[in-house]
Protein backbone atom coordinates (compact mmCIF):
# COMPACT_ATOMS: atom_id res chain seq x y z
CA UNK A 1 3.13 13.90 -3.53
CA UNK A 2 6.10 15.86 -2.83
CA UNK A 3 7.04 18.27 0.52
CA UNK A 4 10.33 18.64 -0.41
CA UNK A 5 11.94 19.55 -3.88
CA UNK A 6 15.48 19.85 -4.31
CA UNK A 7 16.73 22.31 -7.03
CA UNK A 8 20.15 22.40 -8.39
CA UNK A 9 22.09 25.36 -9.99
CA UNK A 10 24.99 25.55 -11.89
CA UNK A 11 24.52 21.90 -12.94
CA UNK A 12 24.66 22.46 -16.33
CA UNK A 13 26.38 25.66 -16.40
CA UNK A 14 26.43 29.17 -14.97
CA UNK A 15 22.91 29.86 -13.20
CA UNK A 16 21.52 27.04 -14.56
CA UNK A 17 18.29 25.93 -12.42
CA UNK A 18 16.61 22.46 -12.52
CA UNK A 19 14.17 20.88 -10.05
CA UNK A 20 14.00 17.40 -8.97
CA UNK A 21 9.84 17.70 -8.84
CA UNK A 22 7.43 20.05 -10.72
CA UNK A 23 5.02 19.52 -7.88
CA UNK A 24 4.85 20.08 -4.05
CA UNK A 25 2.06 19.30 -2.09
CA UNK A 26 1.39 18.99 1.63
CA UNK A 27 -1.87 19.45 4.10
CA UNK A 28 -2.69 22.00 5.98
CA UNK A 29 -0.56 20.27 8.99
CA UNK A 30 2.90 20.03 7.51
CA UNK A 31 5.28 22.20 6.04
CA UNK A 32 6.58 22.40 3.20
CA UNK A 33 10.08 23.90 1.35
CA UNK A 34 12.65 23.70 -1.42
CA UNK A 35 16.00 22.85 -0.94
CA UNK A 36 18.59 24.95 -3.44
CA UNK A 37 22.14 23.38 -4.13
CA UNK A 38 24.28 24.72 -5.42
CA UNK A 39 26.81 23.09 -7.59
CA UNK A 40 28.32 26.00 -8.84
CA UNK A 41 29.82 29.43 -8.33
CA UNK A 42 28.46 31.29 -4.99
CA UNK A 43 24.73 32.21 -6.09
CA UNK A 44 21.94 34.86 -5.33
CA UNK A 45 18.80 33.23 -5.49
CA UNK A 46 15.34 34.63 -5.38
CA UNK A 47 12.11 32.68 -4.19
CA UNK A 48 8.68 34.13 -4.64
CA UNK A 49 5.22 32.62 -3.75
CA UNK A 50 2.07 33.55 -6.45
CA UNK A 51 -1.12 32.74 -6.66
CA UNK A 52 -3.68 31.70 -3.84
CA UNK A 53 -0.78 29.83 -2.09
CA UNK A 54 0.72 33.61 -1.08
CA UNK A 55 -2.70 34.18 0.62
CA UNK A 56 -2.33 31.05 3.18
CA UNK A 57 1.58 31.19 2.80
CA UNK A 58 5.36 32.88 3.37
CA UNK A 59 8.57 32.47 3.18
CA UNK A 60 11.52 33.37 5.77
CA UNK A 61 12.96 35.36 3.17
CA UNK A 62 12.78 36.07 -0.17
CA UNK A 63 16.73 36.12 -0.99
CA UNK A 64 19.17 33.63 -0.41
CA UNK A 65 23.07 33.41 -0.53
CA UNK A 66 24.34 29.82 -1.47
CA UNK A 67 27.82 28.77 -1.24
CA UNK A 68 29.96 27.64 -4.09
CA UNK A 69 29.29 23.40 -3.58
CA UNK A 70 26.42 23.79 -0.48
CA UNK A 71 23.29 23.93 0.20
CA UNK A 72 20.36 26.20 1.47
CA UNK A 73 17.00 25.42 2.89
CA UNK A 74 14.11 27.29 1.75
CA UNK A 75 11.22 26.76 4.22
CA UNK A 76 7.16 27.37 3.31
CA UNK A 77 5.34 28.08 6.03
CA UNK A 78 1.81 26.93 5.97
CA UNK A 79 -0.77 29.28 8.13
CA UNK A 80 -2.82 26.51 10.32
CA UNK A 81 -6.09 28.03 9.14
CA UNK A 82 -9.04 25.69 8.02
CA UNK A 83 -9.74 24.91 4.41
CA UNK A 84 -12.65 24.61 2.66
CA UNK A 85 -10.79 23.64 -0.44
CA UNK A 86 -7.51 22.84 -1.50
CA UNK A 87 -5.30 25.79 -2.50
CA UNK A 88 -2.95 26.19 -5.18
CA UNK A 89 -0.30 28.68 -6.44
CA UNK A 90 3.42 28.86 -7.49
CA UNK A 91 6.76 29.28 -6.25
CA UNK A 92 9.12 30.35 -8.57
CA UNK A 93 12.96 30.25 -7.69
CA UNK A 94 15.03 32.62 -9.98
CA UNK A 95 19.15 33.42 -10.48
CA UNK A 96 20.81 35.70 -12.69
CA UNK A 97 19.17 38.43 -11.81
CA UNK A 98 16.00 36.80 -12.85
CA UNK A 99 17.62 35.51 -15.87
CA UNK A 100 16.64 31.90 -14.68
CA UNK A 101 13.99 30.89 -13.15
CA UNK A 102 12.50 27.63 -12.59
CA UNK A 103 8.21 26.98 -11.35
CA UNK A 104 7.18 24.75 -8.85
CA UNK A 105 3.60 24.25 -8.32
CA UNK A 106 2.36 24.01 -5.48
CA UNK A 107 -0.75 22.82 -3.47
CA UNK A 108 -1.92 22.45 -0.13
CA UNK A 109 -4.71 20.30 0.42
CA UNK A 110 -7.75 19.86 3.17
CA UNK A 111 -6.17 16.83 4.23
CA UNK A 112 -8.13 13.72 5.18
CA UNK A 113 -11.22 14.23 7.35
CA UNK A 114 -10.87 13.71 11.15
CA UNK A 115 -11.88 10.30 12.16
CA UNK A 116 -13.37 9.57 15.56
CA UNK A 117 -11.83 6.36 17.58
CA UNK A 118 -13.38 4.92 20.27
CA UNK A 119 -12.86 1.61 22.24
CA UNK A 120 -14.60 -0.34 19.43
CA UNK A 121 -11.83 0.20 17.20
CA UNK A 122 -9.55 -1.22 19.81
CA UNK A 123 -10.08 -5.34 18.85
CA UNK A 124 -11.16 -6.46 15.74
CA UNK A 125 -14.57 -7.87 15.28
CA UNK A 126 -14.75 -11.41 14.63
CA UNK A 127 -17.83 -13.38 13.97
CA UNK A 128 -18.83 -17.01 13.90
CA UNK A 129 -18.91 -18.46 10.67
CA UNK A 130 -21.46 -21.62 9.96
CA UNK A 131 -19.67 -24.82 10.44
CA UNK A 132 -20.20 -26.87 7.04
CA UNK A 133 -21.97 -29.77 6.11
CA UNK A 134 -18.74 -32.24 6.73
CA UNK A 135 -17.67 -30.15 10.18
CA UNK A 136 -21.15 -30.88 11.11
CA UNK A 137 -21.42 -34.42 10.77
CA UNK A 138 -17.34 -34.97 11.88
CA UNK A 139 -18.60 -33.39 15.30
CA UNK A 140 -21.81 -35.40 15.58
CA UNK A 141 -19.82 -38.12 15.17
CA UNK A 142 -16.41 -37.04 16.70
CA UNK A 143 -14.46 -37.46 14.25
CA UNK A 144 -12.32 -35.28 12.47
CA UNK A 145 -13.20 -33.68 9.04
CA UNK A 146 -10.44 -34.59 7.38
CA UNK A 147 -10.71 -38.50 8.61
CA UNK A 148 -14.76 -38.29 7.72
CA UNK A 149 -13.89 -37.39 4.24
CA UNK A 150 -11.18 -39.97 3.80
CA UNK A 151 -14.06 -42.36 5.18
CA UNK A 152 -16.74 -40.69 2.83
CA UNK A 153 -14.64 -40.89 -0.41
CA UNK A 154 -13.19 -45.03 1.00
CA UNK A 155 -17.29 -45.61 0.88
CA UNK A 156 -17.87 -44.34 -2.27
CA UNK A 157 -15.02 -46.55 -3.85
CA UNK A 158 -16.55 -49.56 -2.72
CA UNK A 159 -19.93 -48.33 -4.00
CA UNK A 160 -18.48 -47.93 -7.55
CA UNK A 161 -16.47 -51.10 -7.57
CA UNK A 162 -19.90 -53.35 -5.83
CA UNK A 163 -21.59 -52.00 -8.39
CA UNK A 164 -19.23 -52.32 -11.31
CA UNK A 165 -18.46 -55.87 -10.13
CA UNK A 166 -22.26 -56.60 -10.00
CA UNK A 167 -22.91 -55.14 -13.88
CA UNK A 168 -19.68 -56.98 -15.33
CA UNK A 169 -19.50 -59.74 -13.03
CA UNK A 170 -16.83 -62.51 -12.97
CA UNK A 171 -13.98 -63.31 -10.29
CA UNK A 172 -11.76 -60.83 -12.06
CA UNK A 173 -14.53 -57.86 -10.61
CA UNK A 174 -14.78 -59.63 -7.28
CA UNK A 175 -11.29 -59.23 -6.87
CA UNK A 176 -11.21 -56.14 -7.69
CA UNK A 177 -13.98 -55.46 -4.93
CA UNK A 178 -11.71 -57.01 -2.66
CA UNK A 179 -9.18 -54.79 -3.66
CA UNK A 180 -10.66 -51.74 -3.30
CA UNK A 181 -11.82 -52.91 0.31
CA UNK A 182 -8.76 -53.65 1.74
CA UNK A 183 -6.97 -50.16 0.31
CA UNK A 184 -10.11 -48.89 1.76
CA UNK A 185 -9.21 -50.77 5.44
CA UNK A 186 -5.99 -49.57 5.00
CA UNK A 187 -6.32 -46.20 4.73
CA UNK A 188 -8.63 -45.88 7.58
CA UNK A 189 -5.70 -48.18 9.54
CA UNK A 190 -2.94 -45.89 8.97
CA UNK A 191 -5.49 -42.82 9.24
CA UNK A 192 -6.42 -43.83 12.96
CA UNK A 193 -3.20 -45.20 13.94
CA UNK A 194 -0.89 -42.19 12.95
């Protein structure tokens, strides 16, 4: 969405017109206009509004003078009337004695709908999620969660390796039991003491 086009003459040669958008569009709020520049000769250039657009629209002036190598504003301005729906039309920009011309559409919309604020929009809502099922037990017990899962998983290990000791048996598994309990101690040691 454009509110502002820029169209160049005598770019690519006498009169020449080309537009930097084929579109402008705006609410019923702003404004909206074309800027000409000119990049030749000294130029007459005409501007003329069509379609519903000239009903809710007008320009300052339909002819303009532009320098050789400056520029001229060409304002649209927008009558602050309400809209029921949005309202299109044309502007076309001509040189040459209407030789040239370029179209621009052109729309003005109804613009978003009003919204009421009140003070409830003023801080943001926040609610209270659940704690889980480890926060819950971490605060029964007052411990952290990340220390009761450390715990948790250290119990587990020695679970698996009790029981894998008692299905294979042999001092090789008991070891290993013994193992696993002192990595287990550890952790918990370097967990609490950090």
């Amino acid at each position: 969405m454009s509110d502002e086009v820029t169209v160049y003459v005598g770019r690519d040669g006498m009169d020449s017109l080309e537009a930097t958008a084929s579109t402008l569009e705006t609410t019923v709020e702003d404004s909206l206009g074309v800027v000409v520049d000119n990049r030749g000769t000294p130029v007459h250039v005409h501007c003329r509004l069509a379609g519903d657009l000239a009903e809710i629209a007008a320009l300052e002036q339909s002819n303009y003078y532009v320098e050789a190598d400056n520029e001229a504003f060409v304002p649209i301005h927008v009558e602050t009337v309400s809209l029921d729906r949005d309202i299109e039309g044309t502007l076309e920009i001509s040189t040459g004695y209407g030789a040239n011309a370029v179209t621009i559409d052109a729309r003005v919309t109804t613009g978003p709908a009003p919204v009421d604020v009140d003070e409830t929009f003023a801080s943001p809502k926040r609610t209270e999620s659940e704690p889980t099922l480890l926060e819950s037990a971490a605060s029964l017990i007052r411990v952290e969660p990340g220390s009761l899962a450390v715990l948790a998983l250290g119990v587990v290990a020695l679970a698996v390796a009790v029981a894998t000791t008692a299905v294979v048996g042999g001092p090789a598994a008991v070891a290993g039991v013994g193992a696993v309990g002192i990595g287990v101690i550890v952790a918990l040691w370097l967990l609490y003491s950090g």
